[in-house]
PDB file of N, CA and C in Angstrom:
ATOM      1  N   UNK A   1      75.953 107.732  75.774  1.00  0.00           N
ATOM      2  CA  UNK A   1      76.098 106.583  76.631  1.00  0.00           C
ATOM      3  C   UNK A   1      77.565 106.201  76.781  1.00  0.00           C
ATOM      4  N   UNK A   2      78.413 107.137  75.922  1.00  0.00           N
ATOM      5  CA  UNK A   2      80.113 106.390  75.745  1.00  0.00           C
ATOM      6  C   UNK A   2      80.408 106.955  77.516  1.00  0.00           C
ATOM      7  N   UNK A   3      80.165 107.630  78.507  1.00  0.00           N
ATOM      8  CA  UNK A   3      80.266 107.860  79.807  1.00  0.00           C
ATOM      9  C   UNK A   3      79.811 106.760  80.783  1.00  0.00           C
ATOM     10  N   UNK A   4      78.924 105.630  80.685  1.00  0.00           N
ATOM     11  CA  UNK A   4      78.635 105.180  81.289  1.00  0.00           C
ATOM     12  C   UNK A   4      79.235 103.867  81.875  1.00  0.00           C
ATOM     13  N   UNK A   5      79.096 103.546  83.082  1.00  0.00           N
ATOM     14  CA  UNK A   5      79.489 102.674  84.100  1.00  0.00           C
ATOM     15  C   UNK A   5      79.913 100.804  82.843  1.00  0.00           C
ATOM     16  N   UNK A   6      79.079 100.886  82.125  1.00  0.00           N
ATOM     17  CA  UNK A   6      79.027  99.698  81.360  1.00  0.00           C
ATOM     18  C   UNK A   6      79.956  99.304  80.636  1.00  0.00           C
ATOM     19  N   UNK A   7      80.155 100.726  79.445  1.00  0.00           N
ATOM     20  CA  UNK A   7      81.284 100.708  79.104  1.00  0.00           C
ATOM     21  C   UNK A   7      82.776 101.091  79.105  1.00  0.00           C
ATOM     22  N   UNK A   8      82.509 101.097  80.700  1.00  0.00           N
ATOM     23  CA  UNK A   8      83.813 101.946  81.448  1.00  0.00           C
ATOM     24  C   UNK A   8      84.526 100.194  81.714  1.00  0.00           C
ATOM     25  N   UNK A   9      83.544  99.826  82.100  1.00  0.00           N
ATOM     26  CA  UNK A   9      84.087  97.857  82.412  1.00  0.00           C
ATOM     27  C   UNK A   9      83.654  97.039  81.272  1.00  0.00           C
ATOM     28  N   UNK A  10      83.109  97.269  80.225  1.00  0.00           N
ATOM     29  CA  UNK A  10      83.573  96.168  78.706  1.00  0.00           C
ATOM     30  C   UNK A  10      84.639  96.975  78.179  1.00  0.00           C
ATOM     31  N   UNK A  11      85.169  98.159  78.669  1.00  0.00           N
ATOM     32  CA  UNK A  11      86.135  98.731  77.544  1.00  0.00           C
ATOM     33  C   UNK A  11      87.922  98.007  78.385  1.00  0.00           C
ATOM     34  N   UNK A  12      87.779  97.147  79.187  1.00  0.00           N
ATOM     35  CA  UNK A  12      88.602  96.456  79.965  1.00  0.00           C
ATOM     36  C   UNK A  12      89.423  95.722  79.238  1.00  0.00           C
ATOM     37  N   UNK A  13      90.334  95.012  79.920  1.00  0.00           N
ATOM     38  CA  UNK A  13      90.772  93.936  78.629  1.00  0.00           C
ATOM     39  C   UNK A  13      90.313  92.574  78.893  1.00  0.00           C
ATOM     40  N   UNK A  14      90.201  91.858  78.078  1.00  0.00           N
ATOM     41  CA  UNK A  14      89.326  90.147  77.613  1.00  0.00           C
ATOM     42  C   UNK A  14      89.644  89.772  78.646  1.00  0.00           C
ATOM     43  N   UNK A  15      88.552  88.789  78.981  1.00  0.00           N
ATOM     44  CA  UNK A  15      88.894  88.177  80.322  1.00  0.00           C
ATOM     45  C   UNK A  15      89.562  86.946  80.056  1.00  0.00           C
ATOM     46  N   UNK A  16      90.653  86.837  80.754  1.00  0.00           N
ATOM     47  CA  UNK A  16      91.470  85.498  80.759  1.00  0.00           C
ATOM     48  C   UNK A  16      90.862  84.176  81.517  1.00  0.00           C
ATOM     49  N   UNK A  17      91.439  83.219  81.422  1.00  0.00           N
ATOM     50  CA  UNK A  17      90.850  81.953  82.703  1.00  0.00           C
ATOM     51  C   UNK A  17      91.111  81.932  83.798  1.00  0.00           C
ATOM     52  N   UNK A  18      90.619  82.082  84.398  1.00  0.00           N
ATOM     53  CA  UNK A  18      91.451  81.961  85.839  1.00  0.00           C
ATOM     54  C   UNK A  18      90.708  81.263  86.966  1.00  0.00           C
ATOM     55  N   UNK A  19      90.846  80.950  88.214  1.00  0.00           N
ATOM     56  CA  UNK A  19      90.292  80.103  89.193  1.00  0.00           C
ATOM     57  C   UNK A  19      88.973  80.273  89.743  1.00  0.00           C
ATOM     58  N   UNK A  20      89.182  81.847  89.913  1.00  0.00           N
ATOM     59  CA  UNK A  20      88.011  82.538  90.314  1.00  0.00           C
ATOM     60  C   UNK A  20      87.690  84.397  89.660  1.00  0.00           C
ATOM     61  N   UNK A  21      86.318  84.105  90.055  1.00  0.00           N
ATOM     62  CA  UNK A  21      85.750  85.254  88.308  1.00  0.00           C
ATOM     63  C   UNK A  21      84.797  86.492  89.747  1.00  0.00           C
ATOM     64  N   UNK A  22      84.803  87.449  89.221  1.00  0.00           N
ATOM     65  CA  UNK A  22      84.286  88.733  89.941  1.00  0.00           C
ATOM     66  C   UNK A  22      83.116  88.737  89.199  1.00  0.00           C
ATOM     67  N   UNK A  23      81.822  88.764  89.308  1.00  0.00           N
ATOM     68  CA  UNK A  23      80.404  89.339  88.574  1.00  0.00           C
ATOM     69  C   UNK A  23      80.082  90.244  88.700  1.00  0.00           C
ATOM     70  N   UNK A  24      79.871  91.199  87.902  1.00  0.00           N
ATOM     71  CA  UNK A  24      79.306  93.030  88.752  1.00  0.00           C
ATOM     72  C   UNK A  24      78.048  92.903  87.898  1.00  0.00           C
ATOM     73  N   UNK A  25      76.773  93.259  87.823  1.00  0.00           N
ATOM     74  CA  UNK A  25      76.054  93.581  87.497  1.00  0.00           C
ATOM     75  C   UNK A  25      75.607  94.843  87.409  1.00  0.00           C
ATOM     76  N   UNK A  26      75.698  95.241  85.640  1.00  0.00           N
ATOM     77  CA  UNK A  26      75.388  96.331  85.165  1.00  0.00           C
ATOM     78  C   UNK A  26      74.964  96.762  85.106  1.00  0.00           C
ATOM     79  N   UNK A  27      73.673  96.283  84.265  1.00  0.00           N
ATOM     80  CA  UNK A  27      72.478  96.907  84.074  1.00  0.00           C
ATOM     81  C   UNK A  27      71.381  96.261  84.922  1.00  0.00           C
ATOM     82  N   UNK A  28      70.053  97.056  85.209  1.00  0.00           N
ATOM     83  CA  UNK A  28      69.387  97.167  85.581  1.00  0.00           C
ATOM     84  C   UNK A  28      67.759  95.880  85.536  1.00  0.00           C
ATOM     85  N   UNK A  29      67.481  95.757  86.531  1.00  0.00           N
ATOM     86  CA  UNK A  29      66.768  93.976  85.833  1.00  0.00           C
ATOM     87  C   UNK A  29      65.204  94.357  85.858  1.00  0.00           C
ATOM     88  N   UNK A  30      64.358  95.517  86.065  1.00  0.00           N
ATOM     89  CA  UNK A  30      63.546  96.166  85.064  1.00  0.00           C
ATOM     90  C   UNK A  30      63.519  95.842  83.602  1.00  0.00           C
ATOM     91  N   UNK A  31      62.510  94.881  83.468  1.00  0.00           N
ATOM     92  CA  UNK A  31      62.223  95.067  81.715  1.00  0.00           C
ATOM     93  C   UNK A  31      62.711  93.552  81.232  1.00  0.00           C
ATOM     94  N   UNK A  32      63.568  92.880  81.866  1.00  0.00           N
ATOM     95  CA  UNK A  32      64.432  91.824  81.454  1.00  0.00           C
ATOM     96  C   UNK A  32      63.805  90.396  81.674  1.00  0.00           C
ATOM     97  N   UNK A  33      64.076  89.370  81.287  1.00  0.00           N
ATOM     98  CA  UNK A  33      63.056  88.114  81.238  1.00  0.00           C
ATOM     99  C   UNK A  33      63.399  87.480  82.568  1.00  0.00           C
ATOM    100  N   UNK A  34      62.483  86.857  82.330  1.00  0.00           N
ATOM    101  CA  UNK A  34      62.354  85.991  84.240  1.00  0.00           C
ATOM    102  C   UNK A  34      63.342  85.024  84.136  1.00  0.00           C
ATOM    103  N   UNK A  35      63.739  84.287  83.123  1.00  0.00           N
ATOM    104  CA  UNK A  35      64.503  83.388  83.138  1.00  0.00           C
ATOM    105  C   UNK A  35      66.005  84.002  83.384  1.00  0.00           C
ATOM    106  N   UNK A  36      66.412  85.387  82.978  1.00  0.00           N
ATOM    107  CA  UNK A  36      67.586  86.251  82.995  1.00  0.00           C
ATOM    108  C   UNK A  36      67.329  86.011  84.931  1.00  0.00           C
ATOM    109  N   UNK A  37      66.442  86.906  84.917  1.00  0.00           N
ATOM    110  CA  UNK A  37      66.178  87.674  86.594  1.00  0.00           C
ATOM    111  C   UNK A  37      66.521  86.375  87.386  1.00  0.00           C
ATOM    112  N   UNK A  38      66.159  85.156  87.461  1.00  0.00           N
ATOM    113  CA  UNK A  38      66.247  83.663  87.973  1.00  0.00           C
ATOM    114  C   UNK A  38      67.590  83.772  88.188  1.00  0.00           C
ATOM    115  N   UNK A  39      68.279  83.699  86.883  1.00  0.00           N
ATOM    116  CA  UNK A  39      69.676  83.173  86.626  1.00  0.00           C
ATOM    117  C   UNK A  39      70.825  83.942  87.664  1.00  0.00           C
ATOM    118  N   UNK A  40      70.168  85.716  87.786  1.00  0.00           N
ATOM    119  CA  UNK A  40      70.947  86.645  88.160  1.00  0.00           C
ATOM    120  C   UNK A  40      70.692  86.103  89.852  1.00  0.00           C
ATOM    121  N   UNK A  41      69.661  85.890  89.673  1.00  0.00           N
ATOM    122  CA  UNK A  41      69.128  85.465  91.426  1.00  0.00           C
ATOM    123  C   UNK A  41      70.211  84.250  91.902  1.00  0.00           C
ATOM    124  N   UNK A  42      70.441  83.381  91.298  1.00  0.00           N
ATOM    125  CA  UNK A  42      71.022  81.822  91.225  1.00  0.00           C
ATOM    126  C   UNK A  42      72.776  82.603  91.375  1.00  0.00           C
ATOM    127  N   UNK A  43      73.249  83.670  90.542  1.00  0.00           N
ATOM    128  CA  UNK A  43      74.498  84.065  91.386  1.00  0.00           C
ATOM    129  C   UNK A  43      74.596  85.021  92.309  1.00  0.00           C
ATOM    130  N   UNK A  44      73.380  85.535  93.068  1.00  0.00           N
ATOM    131  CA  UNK A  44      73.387  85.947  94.248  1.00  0.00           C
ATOM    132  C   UNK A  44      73.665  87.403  93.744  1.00  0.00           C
ATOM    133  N   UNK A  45      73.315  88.035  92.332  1.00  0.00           N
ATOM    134  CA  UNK A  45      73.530  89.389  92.197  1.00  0.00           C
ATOM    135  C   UNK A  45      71.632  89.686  91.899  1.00  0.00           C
ATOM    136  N   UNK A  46      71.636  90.678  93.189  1.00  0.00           N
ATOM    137  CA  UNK A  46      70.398  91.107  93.309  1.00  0.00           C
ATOM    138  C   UNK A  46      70.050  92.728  92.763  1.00  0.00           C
ATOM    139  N   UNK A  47      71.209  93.520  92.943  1.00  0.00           N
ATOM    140  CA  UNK A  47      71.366  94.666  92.617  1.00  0.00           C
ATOM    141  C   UNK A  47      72.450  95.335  92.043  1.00  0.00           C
ATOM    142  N   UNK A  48      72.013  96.181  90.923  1.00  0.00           N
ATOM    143  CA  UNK A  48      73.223  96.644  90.057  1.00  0.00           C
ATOM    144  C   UNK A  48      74.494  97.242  91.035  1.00  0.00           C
ATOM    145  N   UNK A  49      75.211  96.885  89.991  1.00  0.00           N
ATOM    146  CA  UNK A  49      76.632  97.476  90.418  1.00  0.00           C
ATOM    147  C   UNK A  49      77.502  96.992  92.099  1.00  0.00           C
ATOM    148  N   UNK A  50      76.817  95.870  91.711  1.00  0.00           N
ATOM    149  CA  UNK A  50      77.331  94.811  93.300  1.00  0.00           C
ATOM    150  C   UNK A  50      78.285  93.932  92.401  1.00  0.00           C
ATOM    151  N   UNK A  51      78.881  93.046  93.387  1.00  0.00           N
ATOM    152  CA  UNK A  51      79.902  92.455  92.605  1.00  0.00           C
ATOM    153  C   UNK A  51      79.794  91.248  93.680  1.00  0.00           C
ATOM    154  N   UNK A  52      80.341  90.059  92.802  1.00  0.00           N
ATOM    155  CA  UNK A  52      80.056  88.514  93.503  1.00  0.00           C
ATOM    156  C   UNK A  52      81.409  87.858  93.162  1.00  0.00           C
ATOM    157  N   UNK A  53      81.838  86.895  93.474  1.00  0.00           N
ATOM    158  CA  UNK A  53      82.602  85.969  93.269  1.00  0.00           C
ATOM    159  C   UNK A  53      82.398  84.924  93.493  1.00  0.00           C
ATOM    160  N   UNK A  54      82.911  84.242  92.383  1.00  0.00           N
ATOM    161  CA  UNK A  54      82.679  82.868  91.903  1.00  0.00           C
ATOM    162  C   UNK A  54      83.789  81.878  91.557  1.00  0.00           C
ATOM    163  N   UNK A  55      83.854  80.840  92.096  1.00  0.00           N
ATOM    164  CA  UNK A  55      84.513  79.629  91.643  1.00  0.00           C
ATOM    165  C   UNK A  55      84.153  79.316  90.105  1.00  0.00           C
ATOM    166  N   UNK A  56      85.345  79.351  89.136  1.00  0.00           N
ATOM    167  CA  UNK A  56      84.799  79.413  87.643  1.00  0.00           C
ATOM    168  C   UNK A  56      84.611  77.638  87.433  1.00  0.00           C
ATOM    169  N   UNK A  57      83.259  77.570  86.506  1.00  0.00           N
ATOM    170  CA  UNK A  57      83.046  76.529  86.747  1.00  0.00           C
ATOM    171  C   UNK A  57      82.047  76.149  85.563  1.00  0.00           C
ATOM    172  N   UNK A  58      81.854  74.954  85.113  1.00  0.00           N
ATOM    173  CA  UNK A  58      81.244  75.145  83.938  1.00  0.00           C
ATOM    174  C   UNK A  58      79.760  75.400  83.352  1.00  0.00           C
ATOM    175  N   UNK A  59      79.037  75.307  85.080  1.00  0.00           N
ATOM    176  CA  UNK A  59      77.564  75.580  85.228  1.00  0.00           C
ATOM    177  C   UNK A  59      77.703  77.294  85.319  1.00  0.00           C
ATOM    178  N   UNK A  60      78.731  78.035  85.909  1.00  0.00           N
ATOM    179  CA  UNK A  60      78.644  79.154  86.086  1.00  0.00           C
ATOM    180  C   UNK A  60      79.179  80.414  84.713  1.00  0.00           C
ATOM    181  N   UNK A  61      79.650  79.084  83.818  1.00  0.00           N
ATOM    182  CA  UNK A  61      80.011  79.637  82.470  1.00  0.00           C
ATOM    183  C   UNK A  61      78.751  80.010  81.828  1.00  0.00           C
ATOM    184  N   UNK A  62      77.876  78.915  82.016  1.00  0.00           N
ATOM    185  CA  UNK A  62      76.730  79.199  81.382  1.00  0.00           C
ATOM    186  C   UNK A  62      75.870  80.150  81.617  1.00  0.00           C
ATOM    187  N   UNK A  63      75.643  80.298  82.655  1.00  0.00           N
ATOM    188  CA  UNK A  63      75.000  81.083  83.391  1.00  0.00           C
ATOM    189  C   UNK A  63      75.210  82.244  82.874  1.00  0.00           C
ATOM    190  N   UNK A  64      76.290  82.697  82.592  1.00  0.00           N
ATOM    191  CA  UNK A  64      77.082  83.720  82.487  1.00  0.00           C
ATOM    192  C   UNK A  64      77.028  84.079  81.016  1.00  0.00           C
ATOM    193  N   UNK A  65      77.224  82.956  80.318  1.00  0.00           N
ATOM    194  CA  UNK A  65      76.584  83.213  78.540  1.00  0.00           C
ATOM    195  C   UNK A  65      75.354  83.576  78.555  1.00  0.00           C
ATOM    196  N   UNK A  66      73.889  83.053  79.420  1.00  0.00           N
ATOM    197  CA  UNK A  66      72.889  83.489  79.359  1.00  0.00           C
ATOM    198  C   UNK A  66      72.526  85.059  79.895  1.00  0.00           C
ATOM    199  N   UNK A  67      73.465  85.537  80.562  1.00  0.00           N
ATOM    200  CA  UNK A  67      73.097  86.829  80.874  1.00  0.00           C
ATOM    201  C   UNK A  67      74.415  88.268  80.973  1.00  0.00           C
ATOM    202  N   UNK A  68      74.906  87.545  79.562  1.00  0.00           N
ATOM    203  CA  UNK A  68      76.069  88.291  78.900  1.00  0.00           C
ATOM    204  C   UNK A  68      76.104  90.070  79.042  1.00  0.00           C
ATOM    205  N   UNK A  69      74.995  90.068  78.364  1.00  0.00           N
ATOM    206  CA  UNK A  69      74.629  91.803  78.261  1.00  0.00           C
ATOM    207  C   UNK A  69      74.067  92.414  79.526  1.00  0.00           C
ATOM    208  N   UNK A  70      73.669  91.706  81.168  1.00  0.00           N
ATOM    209  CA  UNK A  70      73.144  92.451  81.840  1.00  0.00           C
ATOM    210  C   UNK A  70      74.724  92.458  82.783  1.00  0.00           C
ATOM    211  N   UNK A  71      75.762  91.845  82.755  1.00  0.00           N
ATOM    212  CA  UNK A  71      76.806  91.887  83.602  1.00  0.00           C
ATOM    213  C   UNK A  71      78.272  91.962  82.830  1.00  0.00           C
ATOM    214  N   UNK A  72      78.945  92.241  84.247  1.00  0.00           N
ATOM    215  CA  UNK A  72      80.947  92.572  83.757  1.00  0.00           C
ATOM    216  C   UNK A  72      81.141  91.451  84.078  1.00  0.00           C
ATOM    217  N   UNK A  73      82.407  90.767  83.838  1.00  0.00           N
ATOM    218  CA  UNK A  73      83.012  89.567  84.412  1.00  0.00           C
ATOM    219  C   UNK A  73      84.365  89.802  84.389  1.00  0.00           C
ATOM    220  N   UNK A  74      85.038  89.730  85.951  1.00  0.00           N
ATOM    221  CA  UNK A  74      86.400  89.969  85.820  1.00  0.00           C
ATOM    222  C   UNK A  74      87.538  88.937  86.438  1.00  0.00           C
ATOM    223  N   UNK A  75      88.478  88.940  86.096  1.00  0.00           N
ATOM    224  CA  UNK A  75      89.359  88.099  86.763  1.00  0.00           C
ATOM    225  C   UNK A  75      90.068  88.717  88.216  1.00  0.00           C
ATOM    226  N   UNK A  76      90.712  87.956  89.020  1.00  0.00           N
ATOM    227  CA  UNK A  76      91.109  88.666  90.211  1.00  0.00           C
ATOM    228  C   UNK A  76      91.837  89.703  89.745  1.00  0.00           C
ATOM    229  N   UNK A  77      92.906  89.596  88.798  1.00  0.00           N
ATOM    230  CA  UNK A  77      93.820  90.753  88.506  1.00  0.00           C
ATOM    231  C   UNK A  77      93.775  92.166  88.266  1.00  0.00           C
ATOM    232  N   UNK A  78      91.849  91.969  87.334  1.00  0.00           N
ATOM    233  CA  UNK A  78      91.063  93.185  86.955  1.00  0.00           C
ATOM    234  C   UNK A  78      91.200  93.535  88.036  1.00  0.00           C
ATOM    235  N   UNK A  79      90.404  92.741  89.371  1.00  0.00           N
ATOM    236  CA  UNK A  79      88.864  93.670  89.818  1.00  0.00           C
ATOM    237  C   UNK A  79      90.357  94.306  90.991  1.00  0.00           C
ATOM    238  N   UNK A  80      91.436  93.607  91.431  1.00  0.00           N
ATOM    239  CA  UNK A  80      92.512  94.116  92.027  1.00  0.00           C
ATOM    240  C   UNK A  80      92.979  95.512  91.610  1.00  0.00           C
ATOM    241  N   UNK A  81      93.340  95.683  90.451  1.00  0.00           N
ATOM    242  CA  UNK A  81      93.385  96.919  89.504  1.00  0.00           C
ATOM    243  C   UNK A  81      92.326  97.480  90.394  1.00  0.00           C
ATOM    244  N   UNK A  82      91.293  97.142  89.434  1.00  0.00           N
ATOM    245  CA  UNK A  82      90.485  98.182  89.480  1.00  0.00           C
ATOM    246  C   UNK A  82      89.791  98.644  91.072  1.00  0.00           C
ATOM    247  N   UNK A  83      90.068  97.862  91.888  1.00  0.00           N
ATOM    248  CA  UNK A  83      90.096  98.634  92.887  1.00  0.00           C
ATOM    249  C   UNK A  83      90.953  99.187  93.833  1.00  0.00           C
ATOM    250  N   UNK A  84      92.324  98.813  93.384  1.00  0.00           N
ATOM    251  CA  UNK A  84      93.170  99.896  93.470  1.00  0.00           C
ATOM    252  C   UNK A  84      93.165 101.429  92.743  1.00  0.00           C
ATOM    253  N   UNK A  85      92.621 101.402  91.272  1.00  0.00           N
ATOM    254  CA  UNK A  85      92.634 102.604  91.084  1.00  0.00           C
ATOM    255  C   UNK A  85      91.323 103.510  92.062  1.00  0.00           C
ATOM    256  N   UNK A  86      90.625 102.582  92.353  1.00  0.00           N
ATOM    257  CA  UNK A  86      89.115 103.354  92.954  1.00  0.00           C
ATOM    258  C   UNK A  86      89.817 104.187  94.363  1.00  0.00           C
ATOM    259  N   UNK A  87      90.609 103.300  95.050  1.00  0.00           N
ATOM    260  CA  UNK A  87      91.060 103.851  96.237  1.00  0.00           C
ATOM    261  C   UNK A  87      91.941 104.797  96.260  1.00  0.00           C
ATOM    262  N   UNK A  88      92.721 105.242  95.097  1.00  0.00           N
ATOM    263  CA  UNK A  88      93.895 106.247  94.518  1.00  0.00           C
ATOM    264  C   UNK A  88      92.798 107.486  94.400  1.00  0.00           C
ATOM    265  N   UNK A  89      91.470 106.889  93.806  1.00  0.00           N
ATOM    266  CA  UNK A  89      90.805 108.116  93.236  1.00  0.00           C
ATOM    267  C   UNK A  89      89.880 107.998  94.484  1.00  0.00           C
ATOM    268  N   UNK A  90      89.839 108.310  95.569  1.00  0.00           N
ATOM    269  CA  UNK A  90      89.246 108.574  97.510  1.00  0.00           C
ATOM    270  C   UNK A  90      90.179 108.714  98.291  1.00  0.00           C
ATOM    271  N   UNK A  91      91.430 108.521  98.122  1.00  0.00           N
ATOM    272  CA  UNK A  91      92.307 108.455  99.035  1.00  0.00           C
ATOM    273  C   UNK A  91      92.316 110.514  98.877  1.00  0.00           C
ATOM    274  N   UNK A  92      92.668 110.669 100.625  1.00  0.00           N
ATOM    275  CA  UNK A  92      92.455 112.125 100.827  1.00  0.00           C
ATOM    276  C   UNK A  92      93.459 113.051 100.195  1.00  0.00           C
ATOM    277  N   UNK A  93      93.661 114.144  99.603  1.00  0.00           N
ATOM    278  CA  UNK A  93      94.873 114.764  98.879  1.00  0.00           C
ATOM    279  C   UNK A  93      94.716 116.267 100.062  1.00  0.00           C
ATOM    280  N   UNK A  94      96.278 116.368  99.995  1.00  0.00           N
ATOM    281  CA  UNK A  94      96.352 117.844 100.877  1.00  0.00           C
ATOM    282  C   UNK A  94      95.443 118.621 100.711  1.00  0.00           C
ATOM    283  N   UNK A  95      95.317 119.891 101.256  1.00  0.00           N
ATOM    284  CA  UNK A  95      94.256 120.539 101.680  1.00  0.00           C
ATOM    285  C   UNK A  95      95.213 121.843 100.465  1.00  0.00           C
ATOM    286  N   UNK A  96      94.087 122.272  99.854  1.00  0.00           N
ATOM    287  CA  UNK A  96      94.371 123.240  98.853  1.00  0.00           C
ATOM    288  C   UNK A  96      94.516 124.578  99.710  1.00  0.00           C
ATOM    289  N   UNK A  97      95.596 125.267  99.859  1.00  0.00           N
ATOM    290  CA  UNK A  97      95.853 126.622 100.707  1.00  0.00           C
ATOM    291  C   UNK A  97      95.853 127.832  99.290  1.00  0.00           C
ATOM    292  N   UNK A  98      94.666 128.539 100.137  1.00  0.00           N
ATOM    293  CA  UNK A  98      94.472 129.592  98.896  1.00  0.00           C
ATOM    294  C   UNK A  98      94.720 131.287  99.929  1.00  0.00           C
ATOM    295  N   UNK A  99      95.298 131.756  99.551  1.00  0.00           N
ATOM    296  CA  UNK A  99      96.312 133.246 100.521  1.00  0.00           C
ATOM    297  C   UNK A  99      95.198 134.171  99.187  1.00  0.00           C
ATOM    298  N   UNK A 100      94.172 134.976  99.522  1.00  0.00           N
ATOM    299  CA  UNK A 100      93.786 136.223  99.384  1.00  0.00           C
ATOM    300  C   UNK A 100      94.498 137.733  99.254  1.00  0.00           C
ATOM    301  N   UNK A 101      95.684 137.348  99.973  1.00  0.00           N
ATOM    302  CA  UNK A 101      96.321 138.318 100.391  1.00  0.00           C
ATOM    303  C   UNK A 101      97.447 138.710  99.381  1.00  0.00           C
ATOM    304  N   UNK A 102      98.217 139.429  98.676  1.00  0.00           N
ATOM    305  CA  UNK A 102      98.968 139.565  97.965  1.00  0.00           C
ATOM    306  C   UNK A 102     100.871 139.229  98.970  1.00  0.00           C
ATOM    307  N   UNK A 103     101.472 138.543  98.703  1.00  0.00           N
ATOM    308  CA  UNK A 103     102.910 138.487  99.305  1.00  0.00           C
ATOM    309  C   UNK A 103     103.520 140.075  99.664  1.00  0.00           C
ATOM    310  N   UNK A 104     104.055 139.928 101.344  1.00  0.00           N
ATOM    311  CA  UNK A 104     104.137 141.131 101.588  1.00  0.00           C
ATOM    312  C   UNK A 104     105.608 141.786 100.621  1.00  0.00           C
ATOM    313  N   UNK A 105     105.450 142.805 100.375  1.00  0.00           N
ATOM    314  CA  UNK A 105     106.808 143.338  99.496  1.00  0.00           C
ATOM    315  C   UNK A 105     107.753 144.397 100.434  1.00  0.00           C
ATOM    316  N   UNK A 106     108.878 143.859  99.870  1.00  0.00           N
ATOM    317  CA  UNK A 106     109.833 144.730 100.881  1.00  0.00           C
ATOM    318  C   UNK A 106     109.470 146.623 100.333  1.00  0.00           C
ATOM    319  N   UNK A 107     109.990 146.961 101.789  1.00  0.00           N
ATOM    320  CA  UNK A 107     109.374 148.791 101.803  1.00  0.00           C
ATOM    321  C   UNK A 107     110.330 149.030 100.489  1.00  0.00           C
ATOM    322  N   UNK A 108     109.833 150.035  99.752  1.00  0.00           N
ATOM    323  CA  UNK A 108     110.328 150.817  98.783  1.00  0.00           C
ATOM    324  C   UNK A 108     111.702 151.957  99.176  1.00  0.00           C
ATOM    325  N   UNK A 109     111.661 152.069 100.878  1.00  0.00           N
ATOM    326  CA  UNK A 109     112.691 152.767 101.288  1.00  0.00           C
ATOM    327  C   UNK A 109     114.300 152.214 101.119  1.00  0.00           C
ATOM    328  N   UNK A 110     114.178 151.173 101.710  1.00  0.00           N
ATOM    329  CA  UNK A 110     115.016 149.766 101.970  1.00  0.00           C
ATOM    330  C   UNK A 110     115.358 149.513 100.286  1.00  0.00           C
ATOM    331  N   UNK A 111     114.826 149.569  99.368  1.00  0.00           N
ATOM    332  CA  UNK A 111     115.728 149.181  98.212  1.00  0.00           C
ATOM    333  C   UNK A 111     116.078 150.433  97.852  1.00  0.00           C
ATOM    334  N   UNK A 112     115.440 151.492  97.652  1.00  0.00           N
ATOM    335  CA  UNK A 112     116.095 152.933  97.497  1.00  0.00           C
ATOM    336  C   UNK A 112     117.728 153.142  98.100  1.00  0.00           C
ATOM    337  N   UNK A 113     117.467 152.564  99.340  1.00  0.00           N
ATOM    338  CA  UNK A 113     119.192 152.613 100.283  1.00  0.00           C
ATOM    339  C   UNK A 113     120.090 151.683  99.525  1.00  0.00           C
ATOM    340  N   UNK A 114     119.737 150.839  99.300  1.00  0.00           N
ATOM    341  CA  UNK A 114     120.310 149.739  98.777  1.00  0.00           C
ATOM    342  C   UNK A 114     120.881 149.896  97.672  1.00  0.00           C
ATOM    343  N   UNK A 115     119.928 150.700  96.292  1.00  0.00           N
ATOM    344  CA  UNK A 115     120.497 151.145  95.050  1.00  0.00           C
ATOM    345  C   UNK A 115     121.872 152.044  95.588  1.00  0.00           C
ATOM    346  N   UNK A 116     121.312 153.439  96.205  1.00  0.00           N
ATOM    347  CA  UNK A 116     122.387 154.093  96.679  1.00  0.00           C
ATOM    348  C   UNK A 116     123.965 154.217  96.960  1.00  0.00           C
ATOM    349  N   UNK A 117     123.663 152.431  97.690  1.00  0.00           N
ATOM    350  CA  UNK A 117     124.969 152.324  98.507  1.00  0.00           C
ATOM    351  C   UNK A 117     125.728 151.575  97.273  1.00  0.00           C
ATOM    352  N   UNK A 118     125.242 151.161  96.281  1.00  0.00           N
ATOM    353  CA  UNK A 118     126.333 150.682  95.221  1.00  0.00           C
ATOM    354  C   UNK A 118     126.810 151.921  94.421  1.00  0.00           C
TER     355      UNK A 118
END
C-alpha cells in the first residue's frame, strides 16, 4: 500500500493555517458510516479523488476531525505545488528520434589516400 494515492498526500508536509483549505477525498465511501458519508456530502465531496475548497472555519474544522482518515487537507501553497508538479509531469516532451540505420562512414578509399599523402 506504501504506492498508493493516500500516502503519496499524508506523506506531505503538516498543514499550516491558512485562509482557505483544499479537501481531496481519498478513500472510498463504501463501507463507511452514514454520519461520515453526511458529513462528506455537507462539503460537497461526492467522489474520491475530487478536491473542494473551503473557507477555513471552525464548523469546517470539525467536520474535518470527523472524517480525518477518509480525506487530504491542503493549504493553497500545497495544492499550488502540487499541481504544478502534475502539469511538469503532462506537459509534452520532444519526440524521441530513434535512426535504425547505422551513421554513414566515410569510404575506406578516401582515408587510404589520406594516410598516403602524409
Amino acid at each position: 500500500m506504501s504506492g498508493s494515492a493516500f500516502n503519496a498526500f499524508k506523506s506531505r508536509v503538516p498543514v499550516a493555517w491558512s485562509p482557505r483549505l483544499y479537501i481531496t477525498l481519498v478513500r472510498g465511501l463504501p463501507g463507511t458510516r452514514r454520519l461520515h458519508r453526511r458529513t462528506l456530502e455537507a462539503m460537497r465531496l461526492r467522489r474520491c479523488h475530487r478536491t473542494v475548497e473551503h473557507r477555513t472555519t471552525p464548523s469546517l474544522l470539525g467536520m474535518l476531525t470527523q472524517v480525518k482518515r477518509l480525506v487530504v487537507v491542503e493549504t493553497e501553497e500545497m495544492y499550488a505545488a502540487r499541481r504544478q508538479a502534475d502539469e511538469q509531469r503532462r506537459a509534452p516532451r520532444p519526440p524521441l528520434v530513434v535512426s535504425h540505420h547505422p551513421p554513414a562512414r566515410a569510404a575506406p578509399a578516401a582515408e587510404g589516400a589520406a594516410a598516403a599523402a602524409q
